[in-house]
N, C-alpha and C. Protein backbone atom coordinates (compact mmCIF):
# COMPACT_ATOMS: atom_id res chain seq x y z
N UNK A 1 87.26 130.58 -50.09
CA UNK A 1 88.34 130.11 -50.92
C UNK A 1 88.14 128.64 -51.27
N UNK A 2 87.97 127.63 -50.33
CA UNK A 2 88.21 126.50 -50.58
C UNK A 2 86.35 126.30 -51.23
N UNK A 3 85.33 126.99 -50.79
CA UNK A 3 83.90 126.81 -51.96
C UNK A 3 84.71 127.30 -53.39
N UNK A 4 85.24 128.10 -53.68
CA UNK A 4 85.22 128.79 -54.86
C UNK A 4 86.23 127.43 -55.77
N UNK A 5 86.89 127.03 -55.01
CA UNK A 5 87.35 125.92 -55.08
C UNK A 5 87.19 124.60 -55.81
N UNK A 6 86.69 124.34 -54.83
CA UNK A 6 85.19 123.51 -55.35
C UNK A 6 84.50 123.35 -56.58
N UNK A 7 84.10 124.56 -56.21
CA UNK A 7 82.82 124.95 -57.84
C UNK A 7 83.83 124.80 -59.12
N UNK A 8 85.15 125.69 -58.65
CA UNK A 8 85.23 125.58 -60.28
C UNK A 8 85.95 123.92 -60.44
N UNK A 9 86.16 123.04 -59.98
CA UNK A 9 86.36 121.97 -60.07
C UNK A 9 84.81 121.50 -61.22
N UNK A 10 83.81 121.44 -60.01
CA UNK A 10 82.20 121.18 -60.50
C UNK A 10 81.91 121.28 -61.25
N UNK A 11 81.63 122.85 -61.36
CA UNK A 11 80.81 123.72 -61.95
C UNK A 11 81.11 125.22 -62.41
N UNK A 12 81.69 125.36 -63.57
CA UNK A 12 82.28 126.59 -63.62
C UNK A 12 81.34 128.08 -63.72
N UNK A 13 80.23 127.58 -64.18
CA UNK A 13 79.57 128.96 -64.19
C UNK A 13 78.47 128.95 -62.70
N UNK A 14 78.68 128.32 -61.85
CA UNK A 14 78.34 128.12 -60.67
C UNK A 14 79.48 128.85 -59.70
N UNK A 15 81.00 128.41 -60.06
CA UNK A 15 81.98 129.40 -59.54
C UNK A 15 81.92 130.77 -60.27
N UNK A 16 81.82 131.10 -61.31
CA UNK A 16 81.39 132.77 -61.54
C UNK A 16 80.33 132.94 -60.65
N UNK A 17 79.55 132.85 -60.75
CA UNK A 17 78.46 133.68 -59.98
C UNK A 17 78.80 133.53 -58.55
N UNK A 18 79.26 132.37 -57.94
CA UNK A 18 80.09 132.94 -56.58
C UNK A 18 80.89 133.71 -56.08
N UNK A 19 82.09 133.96 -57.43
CA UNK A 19 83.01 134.83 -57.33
C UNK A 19 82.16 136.39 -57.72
N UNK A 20 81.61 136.19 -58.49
CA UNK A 20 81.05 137.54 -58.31
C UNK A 20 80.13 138.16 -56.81
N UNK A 21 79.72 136.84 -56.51
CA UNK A 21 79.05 137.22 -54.77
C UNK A 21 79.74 137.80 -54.11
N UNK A 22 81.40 137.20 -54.43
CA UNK A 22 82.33 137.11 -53.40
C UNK A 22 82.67 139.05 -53.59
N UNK A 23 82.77 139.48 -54.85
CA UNK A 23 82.98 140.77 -55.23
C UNK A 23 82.10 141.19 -54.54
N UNK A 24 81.01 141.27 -54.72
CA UNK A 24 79.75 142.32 -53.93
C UNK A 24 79.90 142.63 -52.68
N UNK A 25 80.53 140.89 -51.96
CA UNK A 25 80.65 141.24 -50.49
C UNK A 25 81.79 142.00 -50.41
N UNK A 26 82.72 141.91 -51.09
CA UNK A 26 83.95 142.76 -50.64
C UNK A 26 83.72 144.43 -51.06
N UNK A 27 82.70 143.74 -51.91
CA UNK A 27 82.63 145.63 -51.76
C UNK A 27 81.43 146.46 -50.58
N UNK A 28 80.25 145.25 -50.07
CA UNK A 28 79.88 145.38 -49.33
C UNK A 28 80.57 146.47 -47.70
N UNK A 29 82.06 145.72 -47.76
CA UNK A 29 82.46 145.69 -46.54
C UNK A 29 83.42 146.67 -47.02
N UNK A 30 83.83 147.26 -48.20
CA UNK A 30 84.33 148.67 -48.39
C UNK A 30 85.47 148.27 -48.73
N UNK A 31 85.90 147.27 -49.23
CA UNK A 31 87.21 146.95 -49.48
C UNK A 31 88.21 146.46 -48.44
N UNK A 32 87.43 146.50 -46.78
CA UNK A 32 88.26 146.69 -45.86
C UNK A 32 88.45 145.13 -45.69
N UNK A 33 89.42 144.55 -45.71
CA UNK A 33 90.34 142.87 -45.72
C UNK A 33 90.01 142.66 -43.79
N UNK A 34 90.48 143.88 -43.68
CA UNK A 34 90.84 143.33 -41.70
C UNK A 34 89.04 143.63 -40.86
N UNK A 35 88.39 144.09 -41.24
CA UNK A 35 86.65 144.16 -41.36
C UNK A 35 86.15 142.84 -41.55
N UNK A 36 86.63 142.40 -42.71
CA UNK A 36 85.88 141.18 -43.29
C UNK A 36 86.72 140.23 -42.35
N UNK A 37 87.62 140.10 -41.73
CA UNK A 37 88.60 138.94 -40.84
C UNK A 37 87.60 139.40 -39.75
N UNK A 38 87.85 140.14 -39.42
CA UNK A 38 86.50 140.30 -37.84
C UNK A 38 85.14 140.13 -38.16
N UNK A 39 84.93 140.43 -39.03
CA UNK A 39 82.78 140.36 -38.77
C UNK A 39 83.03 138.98 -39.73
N UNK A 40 83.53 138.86 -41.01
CA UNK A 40 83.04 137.94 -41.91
C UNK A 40 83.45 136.60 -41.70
N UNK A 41 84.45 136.57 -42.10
CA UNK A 41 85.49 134.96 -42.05
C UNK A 41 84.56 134.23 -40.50
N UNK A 42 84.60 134.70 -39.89
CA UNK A 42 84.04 134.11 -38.57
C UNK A 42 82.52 133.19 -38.37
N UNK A 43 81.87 133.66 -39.40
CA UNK A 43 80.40 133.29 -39.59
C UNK A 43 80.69 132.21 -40.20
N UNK A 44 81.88 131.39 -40.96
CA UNK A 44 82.27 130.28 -41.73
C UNK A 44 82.26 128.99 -40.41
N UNK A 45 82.84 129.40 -39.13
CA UNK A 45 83.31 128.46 -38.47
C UNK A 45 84.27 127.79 -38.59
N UNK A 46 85.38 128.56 -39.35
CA UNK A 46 86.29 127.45 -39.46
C UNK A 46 87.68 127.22 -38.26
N UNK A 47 88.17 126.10 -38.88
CA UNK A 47 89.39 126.11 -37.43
C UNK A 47 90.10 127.31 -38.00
N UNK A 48 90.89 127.55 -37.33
CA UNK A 48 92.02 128.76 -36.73
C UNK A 48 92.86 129.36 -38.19
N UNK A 49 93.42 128.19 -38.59
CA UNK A 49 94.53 128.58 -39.74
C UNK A 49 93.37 128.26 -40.68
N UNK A 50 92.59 127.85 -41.07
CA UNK A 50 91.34 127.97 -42.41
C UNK A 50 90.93 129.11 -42.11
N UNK A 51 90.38 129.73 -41.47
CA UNK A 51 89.81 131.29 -41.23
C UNK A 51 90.79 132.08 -41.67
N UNK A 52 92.37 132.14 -40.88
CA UNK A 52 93.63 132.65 -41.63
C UNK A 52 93.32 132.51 -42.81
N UNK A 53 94.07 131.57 -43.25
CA UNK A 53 93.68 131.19 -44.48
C UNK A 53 92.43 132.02 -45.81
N UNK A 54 91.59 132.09 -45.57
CA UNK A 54 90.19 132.37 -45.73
C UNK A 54 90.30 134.17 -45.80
N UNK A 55 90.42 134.44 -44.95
CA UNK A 55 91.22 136.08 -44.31
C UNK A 55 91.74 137.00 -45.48
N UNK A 56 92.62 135.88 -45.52
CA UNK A 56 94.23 136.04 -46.64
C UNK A 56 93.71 136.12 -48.08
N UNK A 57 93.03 135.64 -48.26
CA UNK A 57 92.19 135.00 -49.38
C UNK A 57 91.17 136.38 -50.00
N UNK A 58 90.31 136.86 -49.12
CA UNK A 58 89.85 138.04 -49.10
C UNK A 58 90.48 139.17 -49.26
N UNK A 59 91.51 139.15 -48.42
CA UNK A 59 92.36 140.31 -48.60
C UNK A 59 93.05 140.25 -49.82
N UNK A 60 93.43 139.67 -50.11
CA UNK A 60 94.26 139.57 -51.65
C UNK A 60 93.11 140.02 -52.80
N UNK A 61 92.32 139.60 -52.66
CA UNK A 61 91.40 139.87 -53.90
C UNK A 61 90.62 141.12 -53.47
N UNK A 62 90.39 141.86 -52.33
CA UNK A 62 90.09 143.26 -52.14
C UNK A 62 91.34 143.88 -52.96
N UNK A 63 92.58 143.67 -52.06
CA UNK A 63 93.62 144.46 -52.93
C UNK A 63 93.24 144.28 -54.58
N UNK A 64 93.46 143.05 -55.51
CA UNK A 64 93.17 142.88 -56.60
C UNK A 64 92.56 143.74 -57.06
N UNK A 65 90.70 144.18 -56.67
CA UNK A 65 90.35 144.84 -56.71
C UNK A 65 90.40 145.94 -57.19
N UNK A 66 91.38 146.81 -55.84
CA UNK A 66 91.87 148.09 -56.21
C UNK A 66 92.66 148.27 -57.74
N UNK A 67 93.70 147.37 -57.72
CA UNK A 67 94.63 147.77 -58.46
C UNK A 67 93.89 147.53 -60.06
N UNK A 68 92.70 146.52 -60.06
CA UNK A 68 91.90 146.36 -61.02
C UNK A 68 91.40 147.81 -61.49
N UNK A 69 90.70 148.36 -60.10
CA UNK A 69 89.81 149.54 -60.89
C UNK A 69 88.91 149.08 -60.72
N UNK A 70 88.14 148.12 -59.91
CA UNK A 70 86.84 147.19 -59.87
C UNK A 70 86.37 147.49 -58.43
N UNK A 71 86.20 148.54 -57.45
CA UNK A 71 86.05 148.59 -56.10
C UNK A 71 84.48 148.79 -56.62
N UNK A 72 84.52 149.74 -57.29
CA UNK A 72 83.00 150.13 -57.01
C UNK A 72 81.74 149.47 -58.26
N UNK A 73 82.31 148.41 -59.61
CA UNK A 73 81.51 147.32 -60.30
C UNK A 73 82.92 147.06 -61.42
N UNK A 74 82.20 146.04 -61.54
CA UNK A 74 82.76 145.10 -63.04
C UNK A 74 83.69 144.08 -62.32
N UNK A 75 84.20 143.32 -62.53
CA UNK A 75 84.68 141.74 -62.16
C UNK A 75 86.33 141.83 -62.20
N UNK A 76 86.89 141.19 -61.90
CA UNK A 76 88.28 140.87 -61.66
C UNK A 76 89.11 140.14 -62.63
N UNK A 77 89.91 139.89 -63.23
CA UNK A 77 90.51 139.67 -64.45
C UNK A 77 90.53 138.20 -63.85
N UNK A 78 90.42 137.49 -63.41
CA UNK A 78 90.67 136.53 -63.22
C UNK A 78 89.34 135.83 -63.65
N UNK A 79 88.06 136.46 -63.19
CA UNK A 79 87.03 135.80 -63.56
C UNK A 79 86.61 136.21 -65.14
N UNK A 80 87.32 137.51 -65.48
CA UNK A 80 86.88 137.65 -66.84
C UNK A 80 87.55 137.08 -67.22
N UNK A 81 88.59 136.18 -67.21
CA UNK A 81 89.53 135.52 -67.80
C UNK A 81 89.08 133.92 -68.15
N UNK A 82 87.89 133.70 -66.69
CA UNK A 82 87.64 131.86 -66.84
C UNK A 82 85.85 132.75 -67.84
N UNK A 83 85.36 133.92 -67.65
CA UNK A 83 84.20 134.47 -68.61
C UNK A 83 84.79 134.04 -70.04
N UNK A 84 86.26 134.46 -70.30
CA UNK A 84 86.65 134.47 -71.83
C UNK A 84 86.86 133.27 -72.25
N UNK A 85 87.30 131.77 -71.63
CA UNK A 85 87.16 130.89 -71.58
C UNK A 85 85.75 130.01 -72.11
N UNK A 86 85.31 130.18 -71.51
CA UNK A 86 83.87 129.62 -71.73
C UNK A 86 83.45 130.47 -73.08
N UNK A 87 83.49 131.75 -73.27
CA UNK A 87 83.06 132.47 -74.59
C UNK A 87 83.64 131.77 -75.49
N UNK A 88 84.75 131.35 -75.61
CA UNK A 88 85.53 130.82 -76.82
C UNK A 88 84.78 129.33 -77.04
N UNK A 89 84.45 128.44 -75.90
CA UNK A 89 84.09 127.43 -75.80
C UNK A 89 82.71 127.26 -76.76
N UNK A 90 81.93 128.33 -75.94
CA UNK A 90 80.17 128.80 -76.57
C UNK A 90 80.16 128.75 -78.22
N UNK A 91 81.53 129.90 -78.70
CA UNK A 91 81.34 129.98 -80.26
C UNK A 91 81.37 128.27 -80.61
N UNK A 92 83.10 128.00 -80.07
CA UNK A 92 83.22 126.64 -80.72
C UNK A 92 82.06 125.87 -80.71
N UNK A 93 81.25 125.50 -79.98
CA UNK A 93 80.15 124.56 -79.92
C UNK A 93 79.10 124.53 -80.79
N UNK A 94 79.13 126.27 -81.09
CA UNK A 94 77.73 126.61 -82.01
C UNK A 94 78.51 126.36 -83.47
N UNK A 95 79.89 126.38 -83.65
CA UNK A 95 80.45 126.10 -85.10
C UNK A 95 80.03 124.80 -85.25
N UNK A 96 80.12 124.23 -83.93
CA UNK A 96 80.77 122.37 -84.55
C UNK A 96 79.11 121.60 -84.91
N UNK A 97 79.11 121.20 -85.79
CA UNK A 97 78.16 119.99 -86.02
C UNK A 97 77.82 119.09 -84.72
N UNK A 98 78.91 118.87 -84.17
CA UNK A 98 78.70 117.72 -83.51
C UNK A 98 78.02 117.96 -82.09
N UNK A 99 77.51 119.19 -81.95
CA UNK A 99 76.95 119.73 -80.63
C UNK A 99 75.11 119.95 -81.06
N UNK A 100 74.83 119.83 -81.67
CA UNK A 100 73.06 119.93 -82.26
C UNK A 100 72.42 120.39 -81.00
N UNK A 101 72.46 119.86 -80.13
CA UNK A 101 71.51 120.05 -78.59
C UNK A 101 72.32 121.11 -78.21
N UNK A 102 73.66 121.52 -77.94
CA UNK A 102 73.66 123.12 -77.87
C UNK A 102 73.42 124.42 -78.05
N UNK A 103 73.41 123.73 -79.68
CA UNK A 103 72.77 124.91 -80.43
C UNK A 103 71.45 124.88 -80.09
N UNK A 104 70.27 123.94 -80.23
CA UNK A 104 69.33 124.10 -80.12
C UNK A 104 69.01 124.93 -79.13
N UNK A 105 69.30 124.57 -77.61
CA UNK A 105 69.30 125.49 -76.57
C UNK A 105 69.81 126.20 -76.39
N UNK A 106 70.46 127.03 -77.09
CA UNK A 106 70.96 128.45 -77.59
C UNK A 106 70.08 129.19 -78.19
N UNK A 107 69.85 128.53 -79.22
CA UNK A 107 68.08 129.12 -80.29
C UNK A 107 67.25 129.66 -79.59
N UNK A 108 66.98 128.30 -78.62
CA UNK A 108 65.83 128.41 -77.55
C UNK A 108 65.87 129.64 -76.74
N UNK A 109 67.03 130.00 -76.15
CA UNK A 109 67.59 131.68 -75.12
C UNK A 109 67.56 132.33 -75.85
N UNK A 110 68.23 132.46 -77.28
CA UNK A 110 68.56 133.79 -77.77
C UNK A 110 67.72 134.95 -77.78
N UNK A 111 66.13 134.52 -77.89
CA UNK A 111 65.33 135.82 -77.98
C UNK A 111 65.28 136.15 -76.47
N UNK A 112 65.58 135.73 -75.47
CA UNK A 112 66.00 135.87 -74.19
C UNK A 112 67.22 136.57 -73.81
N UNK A 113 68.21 136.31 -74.34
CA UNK A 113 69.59 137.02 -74.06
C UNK A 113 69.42 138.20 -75.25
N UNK A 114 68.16 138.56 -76.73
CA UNK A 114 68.03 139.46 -77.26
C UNK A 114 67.66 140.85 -76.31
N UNK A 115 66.87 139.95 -75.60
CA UNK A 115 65.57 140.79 -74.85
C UNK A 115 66.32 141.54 -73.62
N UNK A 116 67.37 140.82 -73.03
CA UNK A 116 67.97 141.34 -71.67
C UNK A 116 69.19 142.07 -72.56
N UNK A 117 69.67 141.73 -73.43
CA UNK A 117 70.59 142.91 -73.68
C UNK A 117 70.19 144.11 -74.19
N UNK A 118 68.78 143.68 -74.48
CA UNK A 118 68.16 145.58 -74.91
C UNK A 118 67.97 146.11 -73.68
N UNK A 119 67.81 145.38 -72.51
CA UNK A 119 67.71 146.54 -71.32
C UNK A 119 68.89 146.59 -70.54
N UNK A 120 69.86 145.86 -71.26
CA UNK A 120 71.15 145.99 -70.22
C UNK A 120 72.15 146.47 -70.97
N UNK A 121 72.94 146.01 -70.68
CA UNK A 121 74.67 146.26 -71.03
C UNK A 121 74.66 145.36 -72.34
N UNK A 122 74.83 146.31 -73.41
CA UNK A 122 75.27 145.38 -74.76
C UNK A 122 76.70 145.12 -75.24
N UNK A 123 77.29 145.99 -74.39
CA UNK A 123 78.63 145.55 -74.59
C UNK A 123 79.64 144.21 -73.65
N UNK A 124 78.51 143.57 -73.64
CA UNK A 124 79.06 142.32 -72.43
C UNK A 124 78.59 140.78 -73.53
N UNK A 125 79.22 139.94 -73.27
CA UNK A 125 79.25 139.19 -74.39
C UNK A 125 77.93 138.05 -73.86
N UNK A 126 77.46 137.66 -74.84
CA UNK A 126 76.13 136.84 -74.56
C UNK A 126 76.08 136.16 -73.25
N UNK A 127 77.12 135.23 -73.37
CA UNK A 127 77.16 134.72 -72.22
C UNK A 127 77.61 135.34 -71.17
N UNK A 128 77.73 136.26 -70.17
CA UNK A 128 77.88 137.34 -69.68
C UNK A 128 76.00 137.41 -69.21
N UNK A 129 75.75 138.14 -70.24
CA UNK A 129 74.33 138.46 -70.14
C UNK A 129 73.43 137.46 -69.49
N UNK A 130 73.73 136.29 -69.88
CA UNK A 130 72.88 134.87 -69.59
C UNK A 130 73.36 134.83 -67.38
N UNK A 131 74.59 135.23 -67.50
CA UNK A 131 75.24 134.71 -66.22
C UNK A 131 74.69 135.98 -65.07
N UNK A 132 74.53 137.11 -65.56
CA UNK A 132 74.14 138.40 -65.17
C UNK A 132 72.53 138.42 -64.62
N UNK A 133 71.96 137.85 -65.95
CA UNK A 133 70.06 137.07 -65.34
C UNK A 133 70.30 136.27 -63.98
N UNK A 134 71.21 135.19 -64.25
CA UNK A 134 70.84 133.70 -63.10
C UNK A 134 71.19 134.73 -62.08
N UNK A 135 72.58 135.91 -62.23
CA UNK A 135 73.02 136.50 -60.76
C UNK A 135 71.89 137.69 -60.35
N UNK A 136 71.15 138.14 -61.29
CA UNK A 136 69.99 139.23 -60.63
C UNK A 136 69.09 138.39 -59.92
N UNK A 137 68.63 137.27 -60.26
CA UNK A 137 67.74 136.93 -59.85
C UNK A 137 68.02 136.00 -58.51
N UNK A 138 69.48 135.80 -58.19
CA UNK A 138 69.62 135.06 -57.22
C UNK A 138 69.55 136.06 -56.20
N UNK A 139 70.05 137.53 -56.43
CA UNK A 139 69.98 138.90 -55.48
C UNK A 139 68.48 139.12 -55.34
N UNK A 140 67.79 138.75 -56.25
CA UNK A 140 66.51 139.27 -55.89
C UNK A 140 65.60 138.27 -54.77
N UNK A 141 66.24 136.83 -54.95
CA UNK A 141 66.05 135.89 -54.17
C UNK A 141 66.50 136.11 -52.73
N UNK A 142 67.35 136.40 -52.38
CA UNK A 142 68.01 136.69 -51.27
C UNK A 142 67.46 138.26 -50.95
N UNK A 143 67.33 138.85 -51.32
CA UNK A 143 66.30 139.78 -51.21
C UNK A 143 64.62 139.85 -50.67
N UNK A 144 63.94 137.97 -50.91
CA UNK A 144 62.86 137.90 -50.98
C UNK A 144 61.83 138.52 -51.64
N UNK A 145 62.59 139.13 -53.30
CA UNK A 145 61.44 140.14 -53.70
C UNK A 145 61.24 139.25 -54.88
N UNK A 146 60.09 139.26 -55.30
CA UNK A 146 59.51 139.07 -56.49
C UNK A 146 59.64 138.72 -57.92
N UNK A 147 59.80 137.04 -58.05
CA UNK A 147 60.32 136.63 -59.15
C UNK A 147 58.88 136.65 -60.08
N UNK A 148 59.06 137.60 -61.77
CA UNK A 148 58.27 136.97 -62.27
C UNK A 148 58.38 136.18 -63.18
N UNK A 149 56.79 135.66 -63.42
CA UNK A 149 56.70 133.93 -64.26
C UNK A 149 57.40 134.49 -65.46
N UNK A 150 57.41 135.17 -65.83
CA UNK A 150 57.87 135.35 -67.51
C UNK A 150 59.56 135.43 -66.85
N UNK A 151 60.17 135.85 -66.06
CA UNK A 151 61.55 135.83 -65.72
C UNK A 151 62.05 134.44 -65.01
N UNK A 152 61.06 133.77 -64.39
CA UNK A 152 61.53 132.19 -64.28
C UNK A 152 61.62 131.08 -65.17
N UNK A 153 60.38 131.80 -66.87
CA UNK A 153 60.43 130.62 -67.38
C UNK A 153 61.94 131.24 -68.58
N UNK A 154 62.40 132.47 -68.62
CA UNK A 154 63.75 132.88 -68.99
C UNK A 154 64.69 131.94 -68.39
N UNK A 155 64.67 132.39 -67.01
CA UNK A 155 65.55 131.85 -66.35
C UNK A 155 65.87 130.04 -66.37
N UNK A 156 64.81 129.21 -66.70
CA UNK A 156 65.07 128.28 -67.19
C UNK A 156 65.44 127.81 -67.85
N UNK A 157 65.36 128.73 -69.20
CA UNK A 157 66.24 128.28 -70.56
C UNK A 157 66.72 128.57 -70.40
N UNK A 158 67.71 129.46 -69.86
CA UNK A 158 69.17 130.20 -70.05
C UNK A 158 70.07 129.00 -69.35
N UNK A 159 69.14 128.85 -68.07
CA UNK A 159 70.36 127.81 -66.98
C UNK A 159 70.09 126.25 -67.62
N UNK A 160 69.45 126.21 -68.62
CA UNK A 160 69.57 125.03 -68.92
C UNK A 160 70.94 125.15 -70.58
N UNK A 161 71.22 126.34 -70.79
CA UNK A 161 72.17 126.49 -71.56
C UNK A 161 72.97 126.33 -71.13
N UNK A 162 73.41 127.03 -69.92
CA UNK A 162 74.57 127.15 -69.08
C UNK A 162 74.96 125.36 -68.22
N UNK A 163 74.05 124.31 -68.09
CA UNK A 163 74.00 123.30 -67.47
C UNK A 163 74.95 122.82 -68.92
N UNK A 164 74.50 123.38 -70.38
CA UNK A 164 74.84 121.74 -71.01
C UNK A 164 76.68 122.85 -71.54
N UNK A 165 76.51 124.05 -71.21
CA UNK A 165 78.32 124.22 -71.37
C UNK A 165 79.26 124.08 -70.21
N UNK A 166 78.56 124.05 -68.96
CA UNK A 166 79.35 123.39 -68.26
C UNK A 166 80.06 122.23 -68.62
N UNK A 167 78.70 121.74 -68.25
CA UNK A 167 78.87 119.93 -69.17
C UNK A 167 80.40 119.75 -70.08
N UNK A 168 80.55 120.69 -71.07
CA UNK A 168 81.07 120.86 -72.38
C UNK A 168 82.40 121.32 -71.43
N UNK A 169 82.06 122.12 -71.09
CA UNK A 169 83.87 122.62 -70.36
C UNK A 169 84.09 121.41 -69.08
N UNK A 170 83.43 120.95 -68.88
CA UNK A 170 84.07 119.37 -67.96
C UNK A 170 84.74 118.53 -68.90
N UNK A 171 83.99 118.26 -70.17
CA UNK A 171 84.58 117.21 -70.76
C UNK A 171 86.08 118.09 -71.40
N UNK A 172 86.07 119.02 -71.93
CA UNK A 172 87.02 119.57 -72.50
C UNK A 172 88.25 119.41 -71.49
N UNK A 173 88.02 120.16 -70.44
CA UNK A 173 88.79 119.98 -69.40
C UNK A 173 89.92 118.49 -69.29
N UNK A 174 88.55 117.70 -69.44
CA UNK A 174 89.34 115.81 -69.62
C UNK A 174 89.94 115.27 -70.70
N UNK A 175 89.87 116.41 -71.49
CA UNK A 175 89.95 115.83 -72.56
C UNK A 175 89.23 115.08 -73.82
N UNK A 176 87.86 114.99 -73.09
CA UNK A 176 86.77 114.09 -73.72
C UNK A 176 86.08 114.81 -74.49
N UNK A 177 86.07 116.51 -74.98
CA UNK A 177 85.11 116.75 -75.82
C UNK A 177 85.50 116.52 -77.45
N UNK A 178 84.53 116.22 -77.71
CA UNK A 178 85.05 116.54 -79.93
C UNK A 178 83.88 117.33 -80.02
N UNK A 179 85.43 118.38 -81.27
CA UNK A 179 84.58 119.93 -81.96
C UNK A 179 84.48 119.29 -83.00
């Protein structure tokens, strides 16, 4: 709770892909809230009422879950909600003049986010797709299996797209961006 926290303070497409971790594990553990308070929350170390805390936190968003329709894939309205966010952000940037280096590194992915939506899910919106690469490949990392060069030097342009709309949704956030 308090990482997810964090990130989206930071880094917002750094908190998607956590929150989506956070999904996997809960589905890992079967949806079960009082499972994840005994085996999981515990591996955090935290004091007493943060673990509570933490617990509570899990359990609410397992339930979510359910009532979503999301136990067994697809994301939680909450994260498709900060996903739809940033989508609106992406168009605006590529309209405005005043973003040139976005677009450019957009140009730069697109035959990249062309290429992964012919083997994936085309009904998920670009950026989606871009966030879906950085999260396969972080599973495949944690996995220890086999990144290849043609999927790291992807993976570079994409997260260097995703670095400069962060960027863009910090300043917006402050107030500081112009469309």
């Amino acid at each position: 709770m308090r990482i997810a926290k964090e990130l989206k303070e930071r880094n917002v497409c750094e908190y998607l892909l956590y929150m989506w971790q956070v999904e996997d594990t809960i589905r890992a553990y079967g949806l079960d809230a009082e499972r994840m308070a005994r085996e999981y929350v515990p591996r955090f170390g935290l004091p007493e009422q943060e673990a509570r805390d933490e617990a509570q936190w899990y359990e609410d968003l397992a339930r979510m879950m359910r009532e979503e329709g999301v136990e067994k894939r697809g994301h939680l309205q909450i994260n498709r909600g900060t996903l739809s966010l940033l989508d609106d952000l992406h168009a605006e940037l590529l309209r405005s003049t005043k973003h040139p280096f976005y677009a450019a590194a957009y140009y730069k992915a697109l035959p990249f986010i062309v290429e992964l939506r012919a083997r994936g899910d085309k009904d998920v919106s670009e950026l989606e797709t871009c966030l879906s690469c950085v999260y396969g490949v972080m599973v495949l990392k944690m996995q220890h299996r086999e990144v290849s060069e043609e999927t790291k030097s992807a993976l570079g342009v994409i997260t260097h797209l995703l670095a400069l709309l962060t960027d863009a949704y910090q300043k917006e956030r402050k107030g500081e961006l112009e469309l």
